[in-house]
Protein backbone atom coordinates (compact mmCIF):
# COMPACT_ATOMS: atom_id res chain seq x y z
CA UNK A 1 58.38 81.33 20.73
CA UNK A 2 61.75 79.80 19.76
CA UNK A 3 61.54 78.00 22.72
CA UNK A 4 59.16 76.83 25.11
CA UNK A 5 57.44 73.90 27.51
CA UNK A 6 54.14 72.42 27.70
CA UNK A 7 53.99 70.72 31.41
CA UNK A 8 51.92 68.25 33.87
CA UNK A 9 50.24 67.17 30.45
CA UNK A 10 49.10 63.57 29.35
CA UNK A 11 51.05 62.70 26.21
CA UNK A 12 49.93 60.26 23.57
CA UNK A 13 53.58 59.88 21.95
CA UNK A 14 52.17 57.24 18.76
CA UNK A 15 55.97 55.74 19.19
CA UNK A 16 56.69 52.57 18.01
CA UNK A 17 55.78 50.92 21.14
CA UNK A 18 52.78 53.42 21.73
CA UNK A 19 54.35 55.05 24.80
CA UNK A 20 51.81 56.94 27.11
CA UNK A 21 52.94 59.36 29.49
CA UNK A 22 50.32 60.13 32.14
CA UNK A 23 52.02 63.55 33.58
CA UNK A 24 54.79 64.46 30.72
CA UNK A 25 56.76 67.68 30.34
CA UNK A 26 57.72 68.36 26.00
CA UNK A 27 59.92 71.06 25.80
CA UNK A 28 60.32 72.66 22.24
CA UNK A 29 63.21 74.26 20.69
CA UNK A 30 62.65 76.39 17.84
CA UNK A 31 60.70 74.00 15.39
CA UNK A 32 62.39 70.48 17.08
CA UNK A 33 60.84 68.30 20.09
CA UNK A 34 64.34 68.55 22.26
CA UNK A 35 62.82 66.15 25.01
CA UNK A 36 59.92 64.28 26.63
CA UNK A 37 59.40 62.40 29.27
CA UNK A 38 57.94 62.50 32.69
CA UNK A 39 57.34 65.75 34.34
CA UNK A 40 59.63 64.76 37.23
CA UNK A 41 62.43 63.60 35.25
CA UNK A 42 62.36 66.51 32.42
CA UNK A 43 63.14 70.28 34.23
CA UNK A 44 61.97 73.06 31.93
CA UNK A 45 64.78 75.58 31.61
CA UNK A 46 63.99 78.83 34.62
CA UNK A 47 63.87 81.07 31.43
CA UNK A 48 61.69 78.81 29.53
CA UNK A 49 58.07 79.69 28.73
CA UNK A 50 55.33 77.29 30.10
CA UNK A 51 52.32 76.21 29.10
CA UNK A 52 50.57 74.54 31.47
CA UNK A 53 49.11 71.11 30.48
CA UNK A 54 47.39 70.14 33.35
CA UNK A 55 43.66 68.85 32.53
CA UNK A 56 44.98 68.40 28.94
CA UNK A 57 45.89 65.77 26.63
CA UNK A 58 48.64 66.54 24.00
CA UNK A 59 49.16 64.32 20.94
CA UNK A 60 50.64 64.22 17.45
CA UNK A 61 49.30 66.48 14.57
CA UNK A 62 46.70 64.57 13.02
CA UNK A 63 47.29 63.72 9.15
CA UNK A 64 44.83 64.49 6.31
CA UNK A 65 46.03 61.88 3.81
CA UNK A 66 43.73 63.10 1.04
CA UNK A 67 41.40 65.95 0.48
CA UNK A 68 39.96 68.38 -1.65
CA UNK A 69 39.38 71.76 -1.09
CA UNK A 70 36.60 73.47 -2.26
CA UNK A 71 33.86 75.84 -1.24
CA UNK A 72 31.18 73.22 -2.84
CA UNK A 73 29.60 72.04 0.96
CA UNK A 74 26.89 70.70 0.77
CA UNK A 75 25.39 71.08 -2.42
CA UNK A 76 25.86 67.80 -4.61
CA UNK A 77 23.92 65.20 -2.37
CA UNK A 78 22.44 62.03 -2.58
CA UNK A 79 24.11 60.98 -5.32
CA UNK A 80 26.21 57.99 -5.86
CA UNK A 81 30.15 58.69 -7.43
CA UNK A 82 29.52 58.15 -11.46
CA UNK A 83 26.44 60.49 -10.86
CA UNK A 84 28.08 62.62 -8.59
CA UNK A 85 31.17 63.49 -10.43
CA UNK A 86 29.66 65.61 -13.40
CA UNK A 87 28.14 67.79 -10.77
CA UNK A 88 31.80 68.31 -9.03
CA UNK A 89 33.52 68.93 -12.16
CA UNK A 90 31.19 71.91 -12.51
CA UNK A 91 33.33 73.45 -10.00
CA UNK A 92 36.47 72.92 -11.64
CA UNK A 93 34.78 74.10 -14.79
CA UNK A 94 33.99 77.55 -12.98
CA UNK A 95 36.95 78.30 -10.41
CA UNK A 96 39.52 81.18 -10.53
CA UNK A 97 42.62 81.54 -8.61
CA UNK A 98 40.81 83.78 -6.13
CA UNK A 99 38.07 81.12 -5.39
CA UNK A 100 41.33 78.61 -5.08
CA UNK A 101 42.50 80.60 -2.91
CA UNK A 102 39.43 81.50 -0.85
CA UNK A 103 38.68 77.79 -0.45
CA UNK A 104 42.04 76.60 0.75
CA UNK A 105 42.36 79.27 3.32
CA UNK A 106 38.36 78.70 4.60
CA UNK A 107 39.68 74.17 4.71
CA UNK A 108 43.01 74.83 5.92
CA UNK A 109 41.58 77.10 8.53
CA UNK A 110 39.04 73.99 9.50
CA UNK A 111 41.43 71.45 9.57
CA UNK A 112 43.58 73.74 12.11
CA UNK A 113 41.24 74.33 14.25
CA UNK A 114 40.44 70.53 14.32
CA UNK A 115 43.74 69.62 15.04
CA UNK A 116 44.96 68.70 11.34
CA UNK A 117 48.48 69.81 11.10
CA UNK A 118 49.27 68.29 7.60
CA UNK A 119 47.33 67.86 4.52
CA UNK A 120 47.39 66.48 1.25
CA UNK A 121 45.28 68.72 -1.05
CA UNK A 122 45.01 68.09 -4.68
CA UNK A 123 42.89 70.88 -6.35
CA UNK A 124 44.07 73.63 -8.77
CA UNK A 125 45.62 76.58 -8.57
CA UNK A 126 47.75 75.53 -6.28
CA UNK A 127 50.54 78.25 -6.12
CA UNK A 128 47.63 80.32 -4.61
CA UNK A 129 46.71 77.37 -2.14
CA UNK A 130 50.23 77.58 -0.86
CA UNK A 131 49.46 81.05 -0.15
CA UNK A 132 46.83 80.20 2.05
CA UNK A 133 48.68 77.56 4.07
CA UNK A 134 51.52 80.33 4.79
CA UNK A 135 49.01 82.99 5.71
CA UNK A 136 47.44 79.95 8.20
CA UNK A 137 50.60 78.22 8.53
CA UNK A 138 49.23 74.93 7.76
CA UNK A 139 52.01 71.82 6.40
CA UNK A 140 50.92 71.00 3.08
CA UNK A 141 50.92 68.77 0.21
CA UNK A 142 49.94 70.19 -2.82
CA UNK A 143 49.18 67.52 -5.92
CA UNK A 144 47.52 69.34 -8.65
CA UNK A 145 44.75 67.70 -10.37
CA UNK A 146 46.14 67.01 -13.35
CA UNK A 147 43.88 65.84 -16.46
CA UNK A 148 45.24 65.16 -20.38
CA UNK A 149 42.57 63.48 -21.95
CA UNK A 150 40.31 65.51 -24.39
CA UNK A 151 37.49 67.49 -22.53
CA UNK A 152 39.12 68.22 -19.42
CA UNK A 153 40.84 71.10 -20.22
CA UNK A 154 39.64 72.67 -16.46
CA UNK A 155 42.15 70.87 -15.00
CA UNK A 156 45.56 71.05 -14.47
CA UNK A 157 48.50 70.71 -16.93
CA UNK A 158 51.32 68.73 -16.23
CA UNK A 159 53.52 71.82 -17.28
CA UNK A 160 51.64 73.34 -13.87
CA UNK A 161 52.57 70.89 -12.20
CA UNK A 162 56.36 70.81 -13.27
CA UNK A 163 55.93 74.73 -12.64
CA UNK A 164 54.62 74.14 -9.28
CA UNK A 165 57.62 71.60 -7.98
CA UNK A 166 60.36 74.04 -9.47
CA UNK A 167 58.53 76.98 -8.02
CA UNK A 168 57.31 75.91 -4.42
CA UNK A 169 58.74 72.64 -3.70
CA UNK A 170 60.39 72.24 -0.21
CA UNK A 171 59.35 76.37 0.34
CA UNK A 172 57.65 77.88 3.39
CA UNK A 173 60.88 76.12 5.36
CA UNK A 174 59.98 72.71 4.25
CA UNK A 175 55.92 73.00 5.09
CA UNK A 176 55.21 72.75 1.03
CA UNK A 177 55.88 69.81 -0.44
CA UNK A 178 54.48 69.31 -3.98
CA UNK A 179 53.78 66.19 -5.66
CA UNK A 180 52.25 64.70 -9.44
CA UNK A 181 48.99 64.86 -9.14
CA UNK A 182 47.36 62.20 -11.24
CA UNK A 183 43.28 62.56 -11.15
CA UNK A 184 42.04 59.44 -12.78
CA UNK A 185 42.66 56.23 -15.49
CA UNK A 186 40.23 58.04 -17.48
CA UNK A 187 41.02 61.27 -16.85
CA UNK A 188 44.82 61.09 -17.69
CA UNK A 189 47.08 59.73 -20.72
CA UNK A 190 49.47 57.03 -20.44
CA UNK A 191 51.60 59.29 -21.44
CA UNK A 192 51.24 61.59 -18.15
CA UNK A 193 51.35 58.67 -15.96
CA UNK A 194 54.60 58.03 -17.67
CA UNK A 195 55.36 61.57 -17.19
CA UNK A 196 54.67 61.61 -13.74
CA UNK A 197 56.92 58.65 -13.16
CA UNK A 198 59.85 60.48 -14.46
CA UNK A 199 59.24 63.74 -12.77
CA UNK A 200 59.14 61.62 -9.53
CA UNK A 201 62.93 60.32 -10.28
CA UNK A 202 63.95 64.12 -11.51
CA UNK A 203 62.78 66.07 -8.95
CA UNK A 204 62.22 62.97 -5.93
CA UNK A 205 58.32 64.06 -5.53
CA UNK A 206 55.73 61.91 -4.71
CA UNK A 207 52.97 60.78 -6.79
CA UNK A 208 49.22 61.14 -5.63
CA UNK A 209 45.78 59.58 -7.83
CA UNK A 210 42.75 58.09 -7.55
CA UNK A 211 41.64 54.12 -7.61
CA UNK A 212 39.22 51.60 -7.56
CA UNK A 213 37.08 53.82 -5.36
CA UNK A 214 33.54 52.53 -6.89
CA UNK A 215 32.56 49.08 -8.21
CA UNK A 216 30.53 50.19 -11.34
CA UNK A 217 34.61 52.08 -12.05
CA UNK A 218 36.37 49.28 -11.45
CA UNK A 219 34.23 47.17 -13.85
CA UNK A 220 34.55 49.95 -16.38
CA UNK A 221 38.32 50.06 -15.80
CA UNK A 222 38.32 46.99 -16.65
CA UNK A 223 36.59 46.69 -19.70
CA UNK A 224 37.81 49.94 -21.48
CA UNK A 225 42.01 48.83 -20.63
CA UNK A 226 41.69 45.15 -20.14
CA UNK A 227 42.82 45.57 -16.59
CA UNK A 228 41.75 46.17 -13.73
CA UNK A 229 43.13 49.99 -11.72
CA UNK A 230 45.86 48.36 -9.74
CA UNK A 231 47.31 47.00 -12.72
CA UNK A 232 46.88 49.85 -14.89
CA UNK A 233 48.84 51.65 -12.77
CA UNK A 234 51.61 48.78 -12.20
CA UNK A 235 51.66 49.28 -16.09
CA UNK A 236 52.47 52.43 -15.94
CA UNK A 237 55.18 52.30 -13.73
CA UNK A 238 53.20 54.06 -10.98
CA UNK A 239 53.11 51.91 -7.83
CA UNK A 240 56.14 52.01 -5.40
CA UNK A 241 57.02 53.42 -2.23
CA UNK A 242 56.69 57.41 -3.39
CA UNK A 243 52.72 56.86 -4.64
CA UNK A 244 50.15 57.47 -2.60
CA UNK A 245 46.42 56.16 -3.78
CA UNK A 246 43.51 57.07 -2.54
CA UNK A 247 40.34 55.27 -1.73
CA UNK A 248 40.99 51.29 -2.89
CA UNK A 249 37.82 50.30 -1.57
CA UNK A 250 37.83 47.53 -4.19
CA UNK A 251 40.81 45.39 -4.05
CA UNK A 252 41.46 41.50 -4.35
CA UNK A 253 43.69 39.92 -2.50
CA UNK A 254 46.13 39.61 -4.94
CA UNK A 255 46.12 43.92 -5.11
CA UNK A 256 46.58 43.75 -1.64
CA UNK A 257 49.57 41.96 -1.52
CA UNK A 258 51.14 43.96 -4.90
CA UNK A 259 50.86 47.27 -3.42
CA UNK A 260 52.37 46.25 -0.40
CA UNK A 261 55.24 44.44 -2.09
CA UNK A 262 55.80 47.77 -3.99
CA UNK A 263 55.75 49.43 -0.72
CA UNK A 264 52.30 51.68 -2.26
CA UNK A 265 50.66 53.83 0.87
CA UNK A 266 46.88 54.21 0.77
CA UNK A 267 44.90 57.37 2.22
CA UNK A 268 41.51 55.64 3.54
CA UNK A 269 38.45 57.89 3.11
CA UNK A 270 35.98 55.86 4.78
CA UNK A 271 33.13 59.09 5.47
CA UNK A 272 33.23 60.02 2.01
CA UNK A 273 33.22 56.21 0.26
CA UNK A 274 30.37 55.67 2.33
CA UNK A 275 28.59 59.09 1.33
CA UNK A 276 28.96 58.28 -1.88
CA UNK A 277 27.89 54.92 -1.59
CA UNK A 278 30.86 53.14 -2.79
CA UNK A 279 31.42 50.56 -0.18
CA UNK A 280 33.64 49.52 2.52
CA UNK A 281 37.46 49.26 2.40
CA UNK A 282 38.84 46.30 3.54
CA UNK A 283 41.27 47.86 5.90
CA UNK A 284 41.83 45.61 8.16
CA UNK A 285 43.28 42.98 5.23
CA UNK A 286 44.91 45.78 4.26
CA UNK A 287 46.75 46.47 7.77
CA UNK A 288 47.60 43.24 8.31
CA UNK A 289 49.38 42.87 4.83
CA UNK A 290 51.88 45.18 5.41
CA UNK A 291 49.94 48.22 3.63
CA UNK A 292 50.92 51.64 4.97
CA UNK A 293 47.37 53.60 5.72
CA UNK A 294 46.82 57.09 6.56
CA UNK A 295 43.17 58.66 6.49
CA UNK A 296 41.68 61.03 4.59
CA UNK A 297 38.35 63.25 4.69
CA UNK A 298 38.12 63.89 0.61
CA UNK A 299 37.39 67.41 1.27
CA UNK A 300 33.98 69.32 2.31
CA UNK A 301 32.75 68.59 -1.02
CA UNK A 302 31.66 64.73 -0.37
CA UNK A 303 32.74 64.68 3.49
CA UNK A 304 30.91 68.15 4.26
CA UNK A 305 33.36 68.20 7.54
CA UNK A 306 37.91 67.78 7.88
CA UNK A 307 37.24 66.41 11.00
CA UNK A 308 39.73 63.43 11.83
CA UNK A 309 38.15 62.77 15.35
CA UNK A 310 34.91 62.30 13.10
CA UNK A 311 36.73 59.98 10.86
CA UNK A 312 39.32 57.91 13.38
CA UNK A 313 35.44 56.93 14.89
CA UNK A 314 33.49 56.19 11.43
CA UNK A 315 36.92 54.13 9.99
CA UNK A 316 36.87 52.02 13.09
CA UNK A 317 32.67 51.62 13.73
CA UNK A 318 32.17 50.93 9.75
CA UNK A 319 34.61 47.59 9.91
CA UNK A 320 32.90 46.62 12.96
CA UNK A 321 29.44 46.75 11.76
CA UNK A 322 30.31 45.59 8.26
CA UNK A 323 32.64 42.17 9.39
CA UNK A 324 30.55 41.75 12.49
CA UNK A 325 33.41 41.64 14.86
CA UNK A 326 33.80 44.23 17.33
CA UNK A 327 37.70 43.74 17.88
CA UNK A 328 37.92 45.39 14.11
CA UNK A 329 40.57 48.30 14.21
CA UNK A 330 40.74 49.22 17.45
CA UNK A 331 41.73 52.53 18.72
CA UNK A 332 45.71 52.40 18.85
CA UNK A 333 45.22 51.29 15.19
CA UNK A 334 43.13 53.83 14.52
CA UNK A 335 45.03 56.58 15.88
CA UNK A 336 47.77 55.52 14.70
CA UNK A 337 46.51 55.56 11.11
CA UNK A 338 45.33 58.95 11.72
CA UNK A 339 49.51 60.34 13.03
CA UNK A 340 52.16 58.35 12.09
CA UNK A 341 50.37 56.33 9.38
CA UNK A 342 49.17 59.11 7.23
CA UNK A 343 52.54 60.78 7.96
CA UNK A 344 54.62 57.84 6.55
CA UNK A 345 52.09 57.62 3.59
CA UNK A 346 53.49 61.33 2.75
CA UNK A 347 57.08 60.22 3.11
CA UNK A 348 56.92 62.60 6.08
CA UNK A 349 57.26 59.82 9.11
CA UNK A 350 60.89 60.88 9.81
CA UNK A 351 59.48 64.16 10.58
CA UNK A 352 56.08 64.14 12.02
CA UNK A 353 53.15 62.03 13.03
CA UNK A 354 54.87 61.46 16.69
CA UNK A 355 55.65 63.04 19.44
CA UNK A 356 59.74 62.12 19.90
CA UNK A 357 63.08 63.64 20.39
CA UNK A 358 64.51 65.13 17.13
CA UNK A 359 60.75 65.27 15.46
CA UNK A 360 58.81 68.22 14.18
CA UNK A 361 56.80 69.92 17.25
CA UNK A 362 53.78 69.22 15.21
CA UNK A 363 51.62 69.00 18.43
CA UNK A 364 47.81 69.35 19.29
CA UNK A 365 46.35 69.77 22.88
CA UNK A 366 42.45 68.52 23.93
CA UNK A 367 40.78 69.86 26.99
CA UNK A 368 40.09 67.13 29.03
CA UNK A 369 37.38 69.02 31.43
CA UNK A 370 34.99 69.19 28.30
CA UNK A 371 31.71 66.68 28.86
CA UNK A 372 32.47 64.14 26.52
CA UNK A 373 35.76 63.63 27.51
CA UNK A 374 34.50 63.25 31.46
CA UNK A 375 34.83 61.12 33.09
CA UNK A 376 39.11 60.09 32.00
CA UNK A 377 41.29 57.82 33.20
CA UNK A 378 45.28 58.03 32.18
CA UNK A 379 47.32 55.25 32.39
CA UNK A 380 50.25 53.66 30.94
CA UNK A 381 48.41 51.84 28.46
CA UNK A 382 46.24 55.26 27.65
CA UNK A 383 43.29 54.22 29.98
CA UNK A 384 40.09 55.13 28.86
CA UNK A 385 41.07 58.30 27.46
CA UNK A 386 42.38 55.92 24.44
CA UNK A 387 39.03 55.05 23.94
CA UNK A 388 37.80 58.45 23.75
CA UNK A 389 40.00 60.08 21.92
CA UNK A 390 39.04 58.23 18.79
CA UNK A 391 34.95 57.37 19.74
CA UNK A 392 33.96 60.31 22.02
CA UNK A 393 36.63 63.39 20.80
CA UNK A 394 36.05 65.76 18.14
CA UNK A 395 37.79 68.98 16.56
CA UNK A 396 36.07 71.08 18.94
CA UNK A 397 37.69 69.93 21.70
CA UNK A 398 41.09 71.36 20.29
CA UNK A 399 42.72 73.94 22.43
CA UNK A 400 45.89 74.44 21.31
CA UNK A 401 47.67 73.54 18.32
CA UNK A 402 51.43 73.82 16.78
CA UNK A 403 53.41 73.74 13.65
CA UNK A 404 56.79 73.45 13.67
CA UNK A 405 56.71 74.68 17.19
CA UNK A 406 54.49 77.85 16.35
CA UNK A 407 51.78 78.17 18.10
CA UNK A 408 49.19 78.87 15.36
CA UNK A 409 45.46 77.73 17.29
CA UNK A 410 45.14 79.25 21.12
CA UNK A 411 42.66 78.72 23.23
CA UNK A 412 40.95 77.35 20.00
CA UNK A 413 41.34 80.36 17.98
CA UNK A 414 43.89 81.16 15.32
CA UNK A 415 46.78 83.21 16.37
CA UNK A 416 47.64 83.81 12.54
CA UNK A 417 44.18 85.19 10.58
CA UNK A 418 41.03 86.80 11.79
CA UNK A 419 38.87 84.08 11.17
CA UNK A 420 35.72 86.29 10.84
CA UNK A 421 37.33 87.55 7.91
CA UNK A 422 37.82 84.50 6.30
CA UNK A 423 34.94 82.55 6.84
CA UNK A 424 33.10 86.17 5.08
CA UNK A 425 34.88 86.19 2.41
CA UNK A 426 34.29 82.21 1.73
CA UNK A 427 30.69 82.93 2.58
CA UNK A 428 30.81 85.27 -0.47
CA UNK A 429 33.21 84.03 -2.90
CA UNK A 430 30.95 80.41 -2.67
CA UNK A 431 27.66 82.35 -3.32
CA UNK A 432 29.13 83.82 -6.45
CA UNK A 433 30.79 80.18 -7.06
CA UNK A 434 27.62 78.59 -7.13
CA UNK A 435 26.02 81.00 -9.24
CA UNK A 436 28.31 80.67 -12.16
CA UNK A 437 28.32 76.55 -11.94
CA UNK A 438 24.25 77.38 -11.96
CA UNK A 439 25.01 79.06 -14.97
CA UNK A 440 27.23 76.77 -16.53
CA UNK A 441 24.95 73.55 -16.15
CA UNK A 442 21.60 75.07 -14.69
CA UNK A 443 22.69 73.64 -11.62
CA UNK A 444 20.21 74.09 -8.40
CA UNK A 445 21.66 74.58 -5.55
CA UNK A 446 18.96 74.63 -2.33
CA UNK A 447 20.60 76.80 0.42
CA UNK A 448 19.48 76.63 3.64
């Protein structure tokens, strides 16, 4: 549809001031939001197409600030990060295009159906993962894991990653954006950091790493540079309003306040950090300094799920239990962390991550009639449903979703791939996956 309405629906704007509207009409012109407002004062066109909203909540796209994907699910458990990460890189040390490929189609296809409309992906082979976001039609960030150090030849080059911005940058009518992709301190040169800094002024890409994600890191940061992550990377010339950093569970408060002076975003991956048993990020400090936040699931690979709904619940319940306070990050903070905030983290807040005149119709609809969402009440100031849209909803609940004002999940399936076929051919590209990291490491990998 070029153009169409969604009426009588409750809409969860994620404004600047938070604006509910209990009934709403959105109409939609070709990829644009050309109005909202109350059903009564907004009249969809006589030869406009309809979707009828009633019994349905419609909010912004939800924002995957950081992930990984992979067809590794559930098979390097119970392991803390430093033991965990030789067992990943196995993976890396085994993948082809076509099990790139395979594994961003199978995630994007997830994260769709959840009601994840952006992501930022860093894996490899990533002119193949843009593929599979235009076959799905999933907005992506691509930042290419990009290693220099001796031994880590599996990873990306920073020629591919040059290649990759000239190539794809800005394609799929602005959906692909591609950033540097930096993958660790001690993964990666000074000299690519460097790089990286100066590809960011060339070409106006963002930059995307790792930091401070694990104590036992931090404290070996620290003694093989002389600093600690955060001011590495000031070194370098990283931080600044075009980086994005993911994880910093373990920052002072001095970090704090230098990342948001250099206007640095952070993609908060609270599921996987406390998977992996790294600890707790001090959001909250982070919040009220200023920091932009977005959240991010880290991929099936130490998340097992792209679930947001799953995440918007553990980010706010693991600050509550942790601080003892049960006012910690309430749900409009939450959600907004999850919309607007991981959509400014990706430069992309002009665009997306609300639902507003002149935005991106980036747009996902919940049944409200589903148990868990029973019983709601819709008010100005969100009512309950609030609530329950970050502690009681989940992915499943996703009806409909759009991109850029295509419709691309209906009546929760997608309108764009037969998703039998690609959750068969992930099934069997992973089997032979695992097989050759067996082979590569002896690796045993229980299936159920």
């Amino acid at each position: 549809m070029s153009r169409f309405a969604i009426t009588h629906v409750a809409v969860f704007t994620v404004d600047s001031r938070n604006t509910v509207i209990p009934d709403a009409t959105v109409l939609v012109e070709d990829d644009r939001i050309s109005a909202v407002g109350p059903s009564e004062a907004v009249d969809a066109p006589a030869d406009c197409p309809v979707v009828d909203g009633r019994g349905k909540v419609l909010i912004p796209g939800l924002v995957d600030a950081h992930s990984h994907s992979s067809l590794m699910r559930g098979v390097t458990e119970n392991m803390p990060l430093m033991e965990w990460l030789p067992y990943y890189q196995l993976e890396h040390r085994a993948l082809t295009e076509e099990d790139a490929y395979h594994s961003a189609r199978l995630c994007y296809l997830e994260a769709l159906k959840g009601g994840t409309t952006c992501v930022m992906d860093m894996f490899r082979f990533m002119d193949r993962c843009a593929d599979a976001a235009g076959e799905v039609g999933l907005r992506v960030n691509l930042a290419p894991y990009v290693a220099d150090q001796p031994g880590k030849d599996f990873f990306a080059t920073r020629d591919e990653n040059k290649r990759l911005i000239r190539t794809h940058h800005d394609s799929q009518s602005g959906r692909i954006q591609v950033w540097m992709g930096l993958e660790h301190l001690f993964y990666c040169s000074e000299d690519a950091y460097r790089d990286a800094v100066r590809c960011q002024q060339d070409y106006g890409v963002g930059i995307h790493t790792h930091a401070c994600e694990q104590k036992e890191e931090e404290a070996a940061v620290l003694d093989a540079f002389g600093r600690r992550s955060i001011g590495m990377l000031d070194h370098y010339g990283v931080l600044g309003e075009k980086t994005l950093i993911a994880h910093c569970v373990w920052l002072n408060d001095d970090e704090i306040k230098r990342l948001a002076d250099t206007g640095t975003s952070i993609a908060h991956c609270p599921v996987s950090n406390a998977k992996l048993a790294s600890g707790v990020a001090r959001t909250p400090d982070m919040l009220a300094a200023g920091l932009t936040l977005g959240l991010g699931t880290d991929g099936p690979v130490c998340n097992n799920s792209l679930d947001l709904f799953e995440e918007m619940k553990f980010a706010s319940l693991i600050q509550k239990a942790t601080r003892l306070d049960a006012t910690a990050l309430p749900a409009d903070q939450i959600l907004r962390m999850a919309t607007i905030g991981g959509a400014k983290a990706l430069g992309l807040d002009g665009e997306i991550g609300s639902i507003e005149v002149g935005k991106k119709a980036d747009l996902v609809m919940l049944d409200l009639g589903a148990p868990n969402l029973t019983p709601h009440d819709i008010r100005d100031d969100g009512g309950n449903l609030l609530w329950n849209l970050v502690f009681a909803a989940r992915g499943s609940n996703v009806t409909h979703v759009w991109v850029d004002g295509r419709c691309l999940i209906e009546n929760g399936r997608s309108t764009q791939v037969d998703e039998g076929h690609v959750v068969a051919t992930a099934q069997a590209c992973g089997l032979s996956l695992y097989e050759r990291c067996r082979a590569l490491d002896h690796l045993r990998v229980d299936m159920v």
